[in-house]
N, C-alpha and C. Protein backbone atom coordinates (compact mmCIF):
# COMPACT_ATOMS: atom_id res chain seq x y z
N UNK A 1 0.84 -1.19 0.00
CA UNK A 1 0.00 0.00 0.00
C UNK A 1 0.87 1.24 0.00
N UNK A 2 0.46 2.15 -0.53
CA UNK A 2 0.83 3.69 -0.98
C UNK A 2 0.82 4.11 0.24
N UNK A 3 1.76 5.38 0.68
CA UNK A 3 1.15 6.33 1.55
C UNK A 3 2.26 7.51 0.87
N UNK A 4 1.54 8.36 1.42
CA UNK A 4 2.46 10.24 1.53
C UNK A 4 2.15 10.43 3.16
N UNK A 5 3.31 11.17 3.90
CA UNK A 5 3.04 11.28 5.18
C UNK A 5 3.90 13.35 5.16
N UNK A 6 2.86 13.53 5.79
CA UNK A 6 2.98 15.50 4.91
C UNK A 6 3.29 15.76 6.55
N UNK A 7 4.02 16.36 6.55
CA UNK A 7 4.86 16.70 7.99
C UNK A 7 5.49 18.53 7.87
N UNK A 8 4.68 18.70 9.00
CA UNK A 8 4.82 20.49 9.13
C UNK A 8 5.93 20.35 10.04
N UNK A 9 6.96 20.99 9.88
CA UNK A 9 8.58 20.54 10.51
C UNK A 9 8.37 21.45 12.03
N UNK A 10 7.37 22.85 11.03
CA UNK A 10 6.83 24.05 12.46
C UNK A 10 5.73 23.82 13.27
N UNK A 11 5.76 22.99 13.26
CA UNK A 11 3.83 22.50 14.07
C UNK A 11 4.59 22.86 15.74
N UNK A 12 3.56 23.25 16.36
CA UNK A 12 4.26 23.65 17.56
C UNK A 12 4.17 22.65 18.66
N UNK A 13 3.57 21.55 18.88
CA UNK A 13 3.76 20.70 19.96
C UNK A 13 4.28 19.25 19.14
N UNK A 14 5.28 19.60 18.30
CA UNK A 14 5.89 18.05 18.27
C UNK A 14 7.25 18.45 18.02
N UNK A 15 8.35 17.34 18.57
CA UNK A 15 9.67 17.32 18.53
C UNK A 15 10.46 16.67 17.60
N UNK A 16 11.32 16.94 16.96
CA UNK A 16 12.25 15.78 16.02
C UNK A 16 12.07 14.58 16.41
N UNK A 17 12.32 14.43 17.46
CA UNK A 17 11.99 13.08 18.19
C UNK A 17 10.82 12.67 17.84
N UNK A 18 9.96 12.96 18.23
CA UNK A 18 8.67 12.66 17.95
C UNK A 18 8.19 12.42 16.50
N UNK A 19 8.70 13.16 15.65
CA UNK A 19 8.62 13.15 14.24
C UNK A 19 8.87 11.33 13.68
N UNK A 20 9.99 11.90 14.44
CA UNK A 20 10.88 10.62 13.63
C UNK A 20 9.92 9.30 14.17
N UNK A 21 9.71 8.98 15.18
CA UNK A 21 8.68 8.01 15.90
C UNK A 21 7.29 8.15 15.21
N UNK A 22 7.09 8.98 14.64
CA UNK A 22 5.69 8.87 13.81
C UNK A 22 6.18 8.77 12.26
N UNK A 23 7.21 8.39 11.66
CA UNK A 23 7.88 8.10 10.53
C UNK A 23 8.35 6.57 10.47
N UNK A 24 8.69 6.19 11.47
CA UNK A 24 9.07 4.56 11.57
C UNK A 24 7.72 4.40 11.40
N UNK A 25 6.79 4.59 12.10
CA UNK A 25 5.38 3.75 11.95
C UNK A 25 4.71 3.69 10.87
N UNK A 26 4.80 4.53 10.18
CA UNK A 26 4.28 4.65 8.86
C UNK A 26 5.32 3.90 8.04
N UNK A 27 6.72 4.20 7.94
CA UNK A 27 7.43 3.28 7.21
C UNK A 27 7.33 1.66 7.55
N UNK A 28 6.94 1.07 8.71
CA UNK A 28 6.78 -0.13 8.84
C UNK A 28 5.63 -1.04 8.01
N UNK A 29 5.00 0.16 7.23
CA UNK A 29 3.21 -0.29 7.13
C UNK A 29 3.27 -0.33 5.55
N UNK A 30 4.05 1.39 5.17
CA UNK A 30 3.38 1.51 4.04
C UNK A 30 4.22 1.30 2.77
N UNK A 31 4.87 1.33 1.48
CA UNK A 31 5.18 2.16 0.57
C UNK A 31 5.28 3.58 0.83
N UNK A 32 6.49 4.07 1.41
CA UNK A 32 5.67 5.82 1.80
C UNK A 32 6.91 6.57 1.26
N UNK A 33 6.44 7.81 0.79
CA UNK A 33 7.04 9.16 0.98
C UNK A 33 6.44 9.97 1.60
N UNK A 34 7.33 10.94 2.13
CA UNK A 34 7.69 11.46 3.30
C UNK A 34 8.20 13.47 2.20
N UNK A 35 6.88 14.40 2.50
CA UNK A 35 7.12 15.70 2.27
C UNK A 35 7.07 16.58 3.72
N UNK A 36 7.95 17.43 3.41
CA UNK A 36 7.82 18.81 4.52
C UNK A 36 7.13 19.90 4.08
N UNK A 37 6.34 20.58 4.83
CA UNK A 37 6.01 21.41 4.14
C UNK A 37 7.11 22.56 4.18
N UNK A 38 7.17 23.83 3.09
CA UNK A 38 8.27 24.49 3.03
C UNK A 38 7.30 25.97 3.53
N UNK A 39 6.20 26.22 3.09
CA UNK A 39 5.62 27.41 3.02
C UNK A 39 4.00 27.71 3.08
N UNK A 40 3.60 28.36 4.05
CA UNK A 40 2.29 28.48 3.92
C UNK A 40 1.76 27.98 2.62
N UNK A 41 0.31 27.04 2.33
CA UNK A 41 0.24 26.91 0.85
C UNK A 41 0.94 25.32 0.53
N UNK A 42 1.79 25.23 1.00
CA UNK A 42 2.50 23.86 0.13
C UNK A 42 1.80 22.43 0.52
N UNK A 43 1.16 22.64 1.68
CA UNK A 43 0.19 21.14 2.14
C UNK A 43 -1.04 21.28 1.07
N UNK A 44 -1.65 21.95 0.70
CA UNK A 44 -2.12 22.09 -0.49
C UNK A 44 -1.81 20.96 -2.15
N UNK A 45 -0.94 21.67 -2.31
CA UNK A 45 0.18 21.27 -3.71
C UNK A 45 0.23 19.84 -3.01
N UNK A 46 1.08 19.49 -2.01
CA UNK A 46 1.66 18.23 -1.64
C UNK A 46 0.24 16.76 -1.75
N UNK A 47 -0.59 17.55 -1.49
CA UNK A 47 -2.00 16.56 -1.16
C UNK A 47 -2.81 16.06 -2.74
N UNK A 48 -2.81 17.22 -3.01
CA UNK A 48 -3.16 17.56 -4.71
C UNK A 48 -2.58 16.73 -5.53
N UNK A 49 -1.02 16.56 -5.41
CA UNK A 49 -0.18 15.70 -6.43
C UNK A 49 -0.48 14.50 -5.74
N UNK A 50 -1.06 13.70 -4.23
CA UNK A 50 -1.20 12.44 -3.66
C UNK A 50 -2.38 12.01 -4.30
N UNK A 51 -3.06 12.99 -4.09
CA UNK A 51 -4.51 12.43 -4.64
C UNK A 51 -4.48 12.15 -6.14
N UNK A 52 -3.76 12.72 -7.02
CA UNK A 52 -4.28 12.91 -8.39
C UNK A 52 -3.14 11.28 -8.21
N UNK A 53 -1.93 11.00 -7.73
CA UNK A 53 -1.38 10.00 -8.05
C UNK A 53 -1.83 8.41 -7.39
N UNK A 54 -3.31 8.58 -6.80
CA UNK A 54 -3.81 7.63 -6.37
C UNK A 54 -3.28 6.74 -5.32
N UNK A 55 -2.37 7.33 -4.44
CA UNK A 55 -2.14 6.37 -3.03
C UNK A 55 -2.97 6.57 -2.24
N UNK A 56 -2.88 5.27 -1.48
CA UNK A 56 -3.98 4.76 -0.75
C UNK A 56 -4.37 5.78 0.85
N UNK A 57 -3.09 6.35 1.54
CA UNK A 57 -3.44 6.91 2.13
C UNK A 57 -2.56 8.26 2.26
N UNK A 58 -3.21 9.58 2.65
CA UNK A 58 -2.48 10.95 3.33
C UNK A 58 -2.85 10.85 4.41
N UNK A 59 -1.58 10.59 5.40
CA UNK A 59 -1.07 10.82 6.82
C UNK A 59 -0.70 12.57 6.93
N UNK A 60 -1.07 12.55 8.21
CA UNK A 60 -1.08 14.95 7.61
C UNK A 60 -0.13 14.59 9.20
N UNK A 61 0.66 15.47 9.60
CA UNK A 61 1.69 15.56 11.01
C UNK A 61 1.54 17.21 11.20
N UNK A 62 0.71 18.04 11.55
CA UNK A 62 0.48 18.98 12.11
C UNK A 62 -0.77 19.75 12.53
N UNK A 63 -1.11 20.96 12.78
CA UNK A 63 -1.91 21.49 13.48
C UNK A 63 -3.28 21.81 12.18
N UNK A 64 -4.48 22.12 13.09
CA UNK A 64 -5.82 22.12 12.42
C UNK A 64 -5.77 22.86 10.91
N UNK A 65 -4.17 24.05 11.06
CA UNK A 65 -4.16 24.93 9.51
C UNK A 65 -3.49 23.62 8.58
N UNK A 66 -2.69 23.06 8.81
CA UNK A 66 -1.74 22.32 8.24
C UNK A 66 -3.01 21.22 7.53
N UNK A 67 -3.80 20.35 8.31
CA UNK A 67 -4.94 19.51 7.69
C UNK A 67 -6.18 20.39 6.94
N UNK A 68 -6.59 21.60 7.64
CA UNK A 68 -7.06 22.48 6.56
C UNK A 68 -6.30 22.19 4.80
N UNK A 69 -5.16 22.43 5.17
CA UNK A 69 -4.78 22.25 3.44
C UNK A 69 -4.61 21.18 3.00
N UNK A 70 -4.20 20.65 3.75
CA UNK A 70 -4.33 19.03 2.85
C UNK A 70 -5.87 18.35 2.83
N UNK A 71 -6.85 18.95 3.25
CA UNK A 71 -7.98 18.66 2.64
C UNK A 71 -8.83 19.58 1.43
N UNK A 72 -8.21 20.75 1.36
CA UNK A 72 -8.75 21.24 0.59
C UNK A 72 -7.19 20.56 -0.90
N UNK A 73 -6.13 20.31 -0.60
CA UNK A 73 -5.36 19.60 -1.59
C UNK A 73 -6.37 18.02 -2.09
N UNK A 74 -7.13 16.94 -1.09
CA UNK A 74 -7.22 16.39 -2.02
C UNK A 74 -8.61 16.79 -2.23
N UNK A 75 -9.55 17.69 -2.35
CA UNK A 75 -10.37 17.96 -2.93
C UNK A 75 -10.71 19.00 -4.12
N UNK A 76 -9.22 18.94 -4.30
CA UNK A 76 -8.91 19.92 -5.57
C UNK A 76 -10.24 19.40 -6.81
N UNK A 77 -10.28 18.27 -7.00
CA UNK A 77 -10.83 18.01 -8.58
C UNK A 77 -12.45 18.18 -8.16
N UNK A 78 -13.18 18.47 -7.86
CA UNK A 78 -14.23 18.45 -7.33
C UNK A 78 -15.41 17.82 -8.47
N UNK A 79 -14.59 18.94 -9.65
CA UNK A 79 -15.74 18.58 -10.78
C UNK A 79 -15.78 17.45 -11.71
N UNK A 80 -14.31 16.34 -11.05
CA UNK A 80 -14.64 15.13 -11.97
C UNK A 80 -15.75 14.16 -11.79
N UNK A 81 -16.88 14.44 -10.39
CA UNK A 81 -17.29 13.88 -10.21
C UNK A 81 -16.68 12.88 -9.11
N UNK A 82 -15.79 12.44 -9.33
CA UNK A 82 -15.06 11.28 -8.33
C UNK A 82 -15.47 11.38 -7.10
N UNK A 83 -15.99 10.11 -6.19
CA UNK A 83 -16.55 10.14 -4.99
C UNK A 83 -15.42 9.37 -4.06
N UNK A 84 -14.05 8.78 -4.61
CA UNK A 84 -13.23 7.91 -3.79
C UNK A 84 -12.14 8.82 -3.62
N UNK A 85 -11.33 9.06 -2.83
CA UNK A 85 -9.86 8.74 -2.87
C UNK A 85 -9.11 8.38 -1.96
N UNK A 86 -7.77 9.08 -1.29
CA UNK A 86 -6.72 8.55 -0.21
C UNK A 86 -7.73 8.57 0.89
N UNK A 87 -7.36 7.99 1.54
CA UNK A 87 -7.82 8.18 3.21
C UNK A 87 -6.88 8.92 3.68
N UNK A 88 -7.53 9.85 4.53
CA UNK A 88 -6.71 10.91 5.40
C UNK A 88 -6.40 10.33 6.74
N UNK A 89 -5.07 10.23 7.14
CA UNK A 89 -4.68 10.04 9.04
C UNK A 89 -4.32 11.22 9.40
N UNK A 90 -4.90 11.54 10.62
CA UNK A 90 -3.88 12.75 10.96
C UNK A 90 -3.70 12.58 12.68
N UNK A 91 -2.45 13.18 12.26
CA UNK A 91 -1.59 12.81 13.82
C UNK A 91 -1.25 14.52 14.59
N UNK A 92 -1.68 14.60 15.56
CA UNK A 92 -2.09 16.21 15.96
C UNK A 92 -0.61 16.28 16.32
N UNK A 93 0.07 17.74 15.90
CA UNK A 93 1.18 18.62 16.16
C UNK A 93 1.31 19.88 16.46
N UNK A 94 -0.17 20.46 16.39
CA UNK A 94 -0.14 21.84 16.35
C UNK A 94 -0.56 22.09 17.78
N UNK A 95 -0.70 23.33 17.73
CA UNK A 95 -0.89 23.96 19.33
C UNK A 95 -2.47 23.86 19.92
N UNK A 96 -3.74 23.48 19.38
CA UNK A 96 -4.76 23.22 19.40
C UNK A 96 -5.20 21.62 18.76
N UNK A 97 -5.18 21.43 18.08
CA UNK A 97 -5.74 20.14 17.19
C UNK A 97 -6.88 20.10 17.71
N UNK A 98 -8.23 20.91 16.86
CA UNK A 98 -9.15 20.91 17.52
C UNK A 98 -9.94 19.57 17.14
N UNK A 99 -9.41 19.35 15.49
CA UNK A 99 -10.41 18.39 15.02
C UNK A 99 -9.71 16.95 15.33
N UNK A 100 -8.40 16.98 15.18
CA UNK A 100 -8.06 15.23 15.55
C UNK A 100 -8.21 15.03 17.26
N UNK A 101 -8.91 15.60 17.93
CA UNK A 101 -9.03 15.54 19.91
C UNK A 101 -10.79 15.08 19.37
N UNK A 102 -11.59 16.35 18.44
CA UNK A 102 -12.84 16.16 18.10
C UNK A 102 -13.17 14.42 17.60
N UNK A 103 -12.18 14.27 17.10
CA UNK A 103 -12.48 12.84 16.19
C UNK A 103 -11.63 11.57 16.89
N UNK A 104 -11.75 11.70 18.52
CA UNK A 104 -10.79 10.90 19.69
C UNK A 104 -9.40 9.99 18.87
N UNK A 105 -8.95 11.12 18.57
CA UNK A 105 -7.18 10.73 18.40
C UNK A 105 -6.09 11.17 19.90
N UNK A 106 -5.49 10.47 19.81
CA UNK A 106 -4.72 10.36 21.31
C UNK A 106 -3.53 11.50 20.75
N UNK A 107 -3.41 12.40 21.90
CA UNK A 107 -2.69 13.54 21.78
C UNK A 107 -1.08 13.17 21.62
N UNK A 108 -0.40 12.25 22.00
CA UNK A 108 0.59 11.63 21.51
C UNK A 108 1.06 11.81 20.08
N UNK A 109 2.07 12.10 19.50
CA UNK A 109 1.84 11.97 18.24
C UNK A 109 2.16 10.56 17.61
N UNK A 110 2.97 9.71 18.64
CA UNK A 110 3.76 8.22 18.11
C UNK A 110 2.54 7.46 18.63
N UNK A 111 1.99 7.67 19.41
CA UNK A 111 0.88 6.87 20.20
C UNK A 111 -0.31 7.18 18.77
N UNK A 112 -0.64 8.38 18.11
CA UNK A 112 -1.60 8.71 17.64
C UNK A 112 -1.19 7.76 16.32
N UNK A 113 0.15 8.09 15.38
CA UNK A 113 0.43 7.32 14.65
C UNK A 113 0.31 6.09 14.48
N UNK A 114 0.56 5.25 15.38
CA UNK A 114 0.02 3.96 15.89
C UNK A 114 -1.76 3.53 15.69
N UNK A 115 -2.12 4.42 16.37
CA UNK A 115 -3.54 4.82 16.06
C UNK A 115 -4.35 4.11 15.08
N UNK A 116 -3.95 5.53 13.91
CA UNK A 116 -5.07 5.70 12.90
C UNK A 116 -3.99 4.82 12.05
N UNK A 117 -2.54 4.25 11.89
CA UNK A 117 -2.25 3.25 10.85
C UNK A 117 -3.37 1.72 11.63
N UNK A 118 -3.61 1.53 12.56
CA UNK A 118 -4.22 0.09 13.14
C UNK A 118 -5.61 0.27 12.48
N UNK A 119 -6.64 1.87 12.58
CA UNK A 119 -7.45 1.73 12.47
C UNK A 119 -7.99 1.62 10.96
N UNK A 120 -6.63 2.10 9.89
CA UNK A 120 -6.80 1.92 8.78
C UNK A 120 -6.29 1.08 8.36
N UNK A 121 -5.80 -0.44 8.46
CA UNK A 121 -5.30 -1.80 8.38
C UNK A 121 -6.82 -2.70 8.87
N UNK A 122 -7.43 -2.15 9.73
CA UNK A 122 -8.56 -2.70 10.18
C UNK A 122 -10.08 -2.61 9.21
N UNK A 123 -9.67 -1.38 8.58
CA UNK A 123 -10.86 -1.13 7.59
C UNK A 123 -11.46 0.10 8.71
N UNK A 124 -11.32 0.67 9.60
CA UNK A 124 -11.79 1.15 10.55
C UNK A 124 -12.27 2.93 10.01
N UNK A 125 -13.00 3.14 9.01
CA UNK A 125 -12.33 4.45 8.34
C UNK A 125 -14.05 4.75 8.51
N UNK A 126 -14.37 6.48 7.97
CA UNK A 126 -15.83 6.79 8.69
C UNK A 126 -15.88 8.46 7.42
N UNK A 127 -16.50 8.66 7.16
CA UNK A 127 -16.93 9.57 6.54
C UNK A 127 -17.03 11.14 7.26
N UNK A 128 -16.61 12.43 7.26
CA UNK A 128 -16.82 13.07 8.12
C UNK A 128 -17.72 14.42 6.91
N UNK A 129 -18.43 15.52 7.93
CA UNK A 129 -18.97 16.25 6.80
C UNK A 129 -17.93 17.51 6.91
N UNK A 130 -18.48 18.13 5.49
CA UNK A 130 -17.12 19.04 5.55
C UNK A 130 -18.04 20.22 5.49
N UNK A 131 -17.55 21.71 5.57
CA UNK A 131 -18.25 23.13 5.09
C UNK A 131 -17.15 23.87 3.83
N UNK A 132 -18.21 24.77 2.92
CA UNK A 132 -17.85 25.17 1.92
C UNK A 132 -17.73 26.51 1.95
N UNK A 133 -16.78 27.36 2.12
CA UNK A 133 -16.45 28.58 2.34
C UNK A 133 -15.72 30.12 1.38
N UNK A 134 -16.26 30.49 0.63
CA UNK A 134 -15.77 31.41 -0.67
C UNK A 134 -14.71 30.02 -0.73
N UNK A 135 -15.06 28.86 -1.47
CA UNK A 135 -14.87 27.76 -2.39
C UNK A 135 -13.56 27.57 -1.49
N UNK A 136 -13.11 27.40 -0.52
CA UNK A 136 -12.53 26.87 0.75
C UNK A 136 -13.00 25.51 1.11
N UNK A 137 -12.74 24.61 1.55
CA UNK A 137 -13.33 23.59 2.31
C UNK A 137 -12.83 23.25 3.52
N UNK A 138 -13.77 23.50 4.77
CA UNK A 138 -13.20 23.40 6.37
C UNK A 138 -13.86 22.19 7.06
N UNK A 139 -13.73 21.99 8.47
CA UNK A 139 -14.04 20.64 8.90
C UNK A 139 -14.42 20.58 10.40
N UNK A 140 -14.03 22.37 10.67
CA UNK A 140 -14.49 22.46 12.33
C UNK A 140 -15.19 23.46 12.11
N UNK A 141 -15.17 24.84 11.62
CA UNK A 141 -15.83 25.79 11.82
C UNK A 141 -15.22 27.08 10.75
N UNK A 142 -16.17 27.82 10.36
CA UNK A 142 -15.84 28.63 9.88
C UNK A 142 -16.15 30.63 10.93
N UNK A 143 -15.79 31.28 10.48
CA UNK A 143 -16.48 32.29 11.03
C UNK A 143 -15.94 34.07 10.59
N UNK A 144 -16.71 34.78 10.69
CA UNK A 144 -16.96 35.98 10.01
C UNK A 144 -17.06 36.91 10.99
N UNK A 145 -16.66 38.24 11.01
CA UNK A 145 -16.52 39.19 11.57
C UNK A 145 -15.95 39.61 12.35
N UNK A 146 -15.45 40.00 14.06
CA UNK A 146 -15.07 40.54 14.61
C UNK A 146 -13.80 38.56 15.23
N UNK A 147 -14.54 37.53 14.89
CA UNK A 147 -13.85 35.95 14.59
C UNK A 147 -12.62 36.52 13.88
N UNK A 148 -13.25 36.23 12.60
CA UNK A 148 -12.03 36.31 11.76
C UNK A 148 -11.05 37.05 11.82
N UNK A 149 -11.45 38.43 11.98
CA UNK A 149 -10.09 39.29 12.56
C UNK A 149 -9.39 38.84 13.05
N UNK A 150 -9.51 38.18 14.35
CA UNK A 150 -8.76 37.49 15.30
C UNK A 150 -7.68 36.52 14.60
N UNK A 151 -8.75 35.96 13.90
CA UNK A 151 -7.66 34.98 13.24
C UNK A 151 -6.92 35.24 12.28
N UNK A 152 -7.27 36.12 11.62
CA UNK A 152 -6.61 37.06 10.58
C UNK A 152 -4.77 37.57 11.09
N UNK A 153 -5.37 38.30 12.29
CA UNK A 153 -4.55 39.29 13.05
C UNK A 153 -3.74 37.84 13.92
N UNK A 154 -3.98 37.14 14.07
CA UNK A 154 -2.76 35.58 15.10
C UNK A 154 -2.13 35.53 14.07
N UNK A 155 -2.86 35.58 12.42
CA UNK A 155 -1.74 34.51 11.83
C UNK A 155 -0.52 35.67 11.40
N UNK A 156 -1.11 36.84 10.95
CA UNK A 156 0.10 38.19 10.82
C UNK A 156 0.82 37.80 11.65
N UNK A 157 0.75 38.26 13.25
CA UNK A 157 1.65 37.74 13.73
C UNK A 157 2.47 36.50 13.81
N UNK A 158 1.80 35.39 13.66
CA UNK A 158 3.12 34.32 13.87
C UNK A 158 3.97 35.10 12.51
N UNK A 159 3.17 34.92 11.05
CA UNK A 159 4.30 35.24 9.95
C UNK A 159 5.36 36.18 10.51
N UNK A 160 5.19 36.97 11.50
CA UNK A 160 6.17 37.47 12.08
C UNK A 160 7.56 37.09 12.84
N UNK A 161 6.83 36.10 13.41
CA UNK A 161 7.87 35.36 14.09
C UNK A 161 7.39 34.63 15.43
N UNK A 162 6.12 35.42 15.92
CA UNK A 162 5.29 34.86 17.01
C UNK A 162 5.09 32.93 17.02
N UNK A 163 5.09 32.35 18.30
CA UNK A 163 4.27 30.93 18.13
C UNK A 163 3.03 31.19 18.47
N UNK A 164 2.11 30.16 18.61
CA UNK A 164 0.75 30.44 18.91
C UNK A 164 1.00 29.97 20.27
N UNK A 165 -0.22 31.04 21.47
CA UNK A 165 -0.05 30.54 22.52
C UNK A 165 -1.41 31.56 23.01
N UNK A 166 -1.58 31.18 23.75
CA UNK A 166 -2.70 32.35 24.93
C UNK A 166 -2.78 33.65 24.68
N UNK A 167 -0.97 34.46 24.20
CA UNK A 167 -0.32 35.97 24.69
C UNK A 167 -0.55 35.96 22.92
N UNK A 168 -0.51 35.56 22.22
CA UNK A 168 -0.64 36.05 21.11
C UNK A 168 -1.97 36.48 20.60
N UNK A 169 -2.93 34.93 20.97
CA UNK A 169 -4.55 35.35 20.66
C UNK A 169 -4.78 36.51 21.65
N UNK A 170 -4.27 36.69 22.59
CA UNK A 170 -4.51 37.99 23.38
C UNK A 170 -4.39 39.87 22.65
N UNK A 171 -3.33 38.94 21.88
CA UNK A 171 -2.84 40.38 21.46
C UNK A 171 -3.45 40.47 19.99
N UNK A 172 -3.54 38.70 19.30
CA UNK A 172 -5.12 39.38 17.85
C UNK A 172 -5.73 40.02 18.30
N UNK A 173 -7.03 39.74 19.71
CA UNK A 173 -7.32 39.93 19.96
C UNK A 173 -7.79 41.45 20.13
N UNK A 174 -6.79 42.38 20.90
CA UNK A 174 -6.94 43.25 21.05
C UNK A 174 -6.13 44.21 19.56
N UNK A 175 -5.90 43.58 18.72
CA UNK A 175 -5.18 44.25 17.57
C UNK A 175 -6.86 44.33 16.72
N UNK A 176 -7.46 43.40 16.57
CA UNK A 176 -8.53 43.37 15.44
C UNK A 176 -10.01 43.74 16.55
N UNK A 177 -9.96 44.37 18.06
CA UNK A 177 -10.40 45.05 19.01
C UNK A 177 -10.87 46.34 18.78
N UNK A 178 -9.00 46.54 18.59
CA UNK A 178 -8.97 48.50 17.88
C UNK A 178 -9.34 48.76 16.85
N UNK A 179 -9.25 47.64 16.03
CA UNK A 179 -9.18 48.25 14.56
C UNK A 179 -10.63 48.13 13.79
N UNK A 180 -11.21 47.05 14.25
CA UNK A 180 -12.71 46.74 13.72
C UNK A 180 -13.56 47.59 13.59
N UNK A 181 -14.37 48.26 13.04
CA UNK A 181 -15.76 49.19 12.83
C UNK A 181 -16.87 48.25 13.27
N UNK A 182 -16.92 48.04 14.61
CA UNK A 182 -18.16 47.76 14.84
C UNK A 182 -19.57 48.13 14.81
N UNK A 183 -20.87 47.42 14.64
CA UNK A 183 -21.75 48.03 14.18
C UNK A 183 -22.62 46.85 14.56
N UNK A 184 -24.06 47.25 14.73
CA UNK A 184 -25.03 46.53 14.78
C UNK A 184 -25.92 46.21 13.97
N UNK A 185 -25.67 46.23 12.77
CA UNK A 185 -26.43 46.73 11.35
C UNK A 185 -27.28 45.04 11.63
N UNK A 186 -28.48 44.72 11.03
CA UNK A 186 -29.25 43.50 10.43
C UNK A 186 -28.27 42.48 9.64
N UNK A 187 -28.19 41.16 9.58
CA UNK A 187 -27.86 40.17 8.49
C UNK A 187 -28.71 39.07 8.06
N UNK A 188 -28.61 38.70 7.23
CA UNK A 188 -29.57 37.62 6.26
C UNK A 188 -28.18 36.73 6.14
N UNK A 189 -28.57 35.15 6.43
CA UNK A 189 -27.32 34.51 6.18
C UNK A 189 -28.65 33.46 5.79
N UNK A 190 -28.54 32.82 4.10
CA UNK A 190 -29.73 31.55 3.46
C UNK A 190 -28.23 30.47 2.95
N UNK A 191 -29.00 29.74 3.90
CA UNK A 191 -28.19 28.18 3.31
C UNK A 191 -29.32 27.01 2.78
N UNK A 192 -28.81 26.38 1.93
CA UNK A 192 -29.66 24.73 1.49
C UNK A 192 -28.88 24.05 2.29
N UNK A 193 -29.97 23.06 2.48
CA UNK A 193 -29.67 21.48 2.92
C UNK A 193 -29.44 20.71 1.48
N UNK A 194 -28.69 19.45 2.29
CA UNK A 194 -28.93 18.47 1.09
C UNK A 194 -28.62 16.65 1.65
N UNK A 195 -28.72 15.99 1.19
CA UNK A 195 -28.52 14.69 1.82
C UNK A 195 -27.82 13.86 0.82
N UNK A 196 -26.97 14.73 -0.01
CA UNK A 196 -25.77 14.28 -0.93
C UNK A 196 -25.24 13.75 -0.15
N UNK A 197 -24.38 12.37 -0.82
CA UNK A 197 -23.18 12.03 -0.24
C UNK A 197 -21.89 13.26 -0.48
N UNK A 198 -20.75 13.25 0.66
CA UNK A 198 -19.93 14.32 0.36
C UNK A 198 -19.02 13.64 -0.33
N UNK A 199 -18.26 14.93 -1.65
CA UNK A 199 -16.95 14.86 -2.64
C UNK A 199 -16.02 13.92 -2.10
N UNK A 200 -15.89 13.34 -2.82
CA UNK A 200 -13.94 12.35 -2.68
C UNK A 200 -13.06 13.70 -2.02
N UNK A 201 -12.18 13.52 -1.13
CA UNK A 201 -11.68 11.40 -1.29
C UNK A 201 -12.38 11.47 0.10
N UNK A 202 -12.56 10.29 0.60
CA UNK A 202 -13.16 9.25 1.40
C UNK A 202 -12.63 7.68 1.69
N UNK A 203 -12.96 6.86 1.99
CA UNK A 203 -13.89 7.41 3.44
C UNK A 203 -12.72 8.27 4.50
N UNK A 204 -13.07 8.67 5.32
CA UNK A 204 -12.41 9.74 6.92
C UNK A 204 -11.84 8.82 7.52
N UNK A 205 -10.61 8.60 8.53
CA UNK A 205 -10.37 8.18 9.71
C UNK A 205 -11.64 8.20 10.91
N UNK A 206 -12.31 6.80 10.80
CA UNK A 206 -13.15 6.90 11.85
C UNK A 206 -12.35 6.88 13.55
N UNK A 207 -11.95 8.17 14.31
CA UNK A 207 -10.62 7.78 14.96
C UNK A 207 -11.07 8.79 16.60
């Protein structure tokens, strides 16, 4: 079996050490290569070329932005129709991991690796739903207004040089605080339902 195992070198709660212990495990299992990401953007590209080259699974090694892109990488083709592709593992590295804690993955990253390779040898895999965002695709939450700033204004800063921590969202915080035009104006927000099955690739780490 195929794998790609996409490893954010900057994810903030994992160590070389640790890396490397979630790299034997995958090398014990799979056929694998092994990318870093180099630059905001490149888990994207890296997922994109996995999917279009049909291995069986993308293993992601960092935080909720880092699997953000590698799901919107393998859902690049949207319009071929295609309802299959890699199965996604992901092994939490970042400073939150909101969605692999959401989807009971063990905060470990060698323990987690262990994990989701057993649960995908087992057939153990689960479908998850996704949201569609100015043609984005997310998996925990999206959000708009005096939100987004925040998150807008954390990530300026890390590009700065900041890590993520408490003192930083403190200081989005009060950066997109000052700067916002608040207002109480009315909104209209119309969504459809639907009971489509969701876009390839599939199935999810049921984990």
């Amino acid at each position: 079996m195929r794998a790609v195992l996409i490893i954010n070198p900057k994810a903030t709660s994992t160590s070389a050490s640790a890396r490397k212990a979630v790299l034997a495990t995958f090398e014990r299992t799979f056929d694998l290569k092994v990318k870093q990401t180099k630059s905001r953007g490149h888990a994207i590209t890296v997922a994109q070329r996995a999917a279009d080259d049909g291995v069986d699974l993308v293993a992601v090694v960092g935080g909720d932005g880092t699997i953000n892109e590698v799901i919107n990488g393998l859902l690049h083709d949207r319009s071929s129709g295609q309802t299959q592709g890699p199965v996604l593992a992901i092994v939490p590295g970042g400073h939150a991991n909101v969605l692999a804690y959401a989807l009971g993955i063990v905060r470990d990253p060698a323990k987690a690796a262990t994990q989701v390779t057993d649960l995908f040898l087992n057939g153990h895999t689960q479908a998850i739903g996704l949201g569609l965002a100015n043609n984005r695709w997310f998996a925990i939450n999206a959000g708009l207004g005096i939100d987004a700033e925040i998150v807008s204004a954390v990530e300026d800063l890390r590009r700065r040089g900041l890590s993520a921590s408490p003192a930083t969202y403190i200081a989005g915080f009060t950066k997109s605080w000052a700067a916002t035009d608040r207002w109480s104006g009315p909104m209209t927000i119309n969504g459809t339902g639907t009971d489509q099955e969701p876009p390839h690739p599939g199935p999810w780490p049921a984990t």
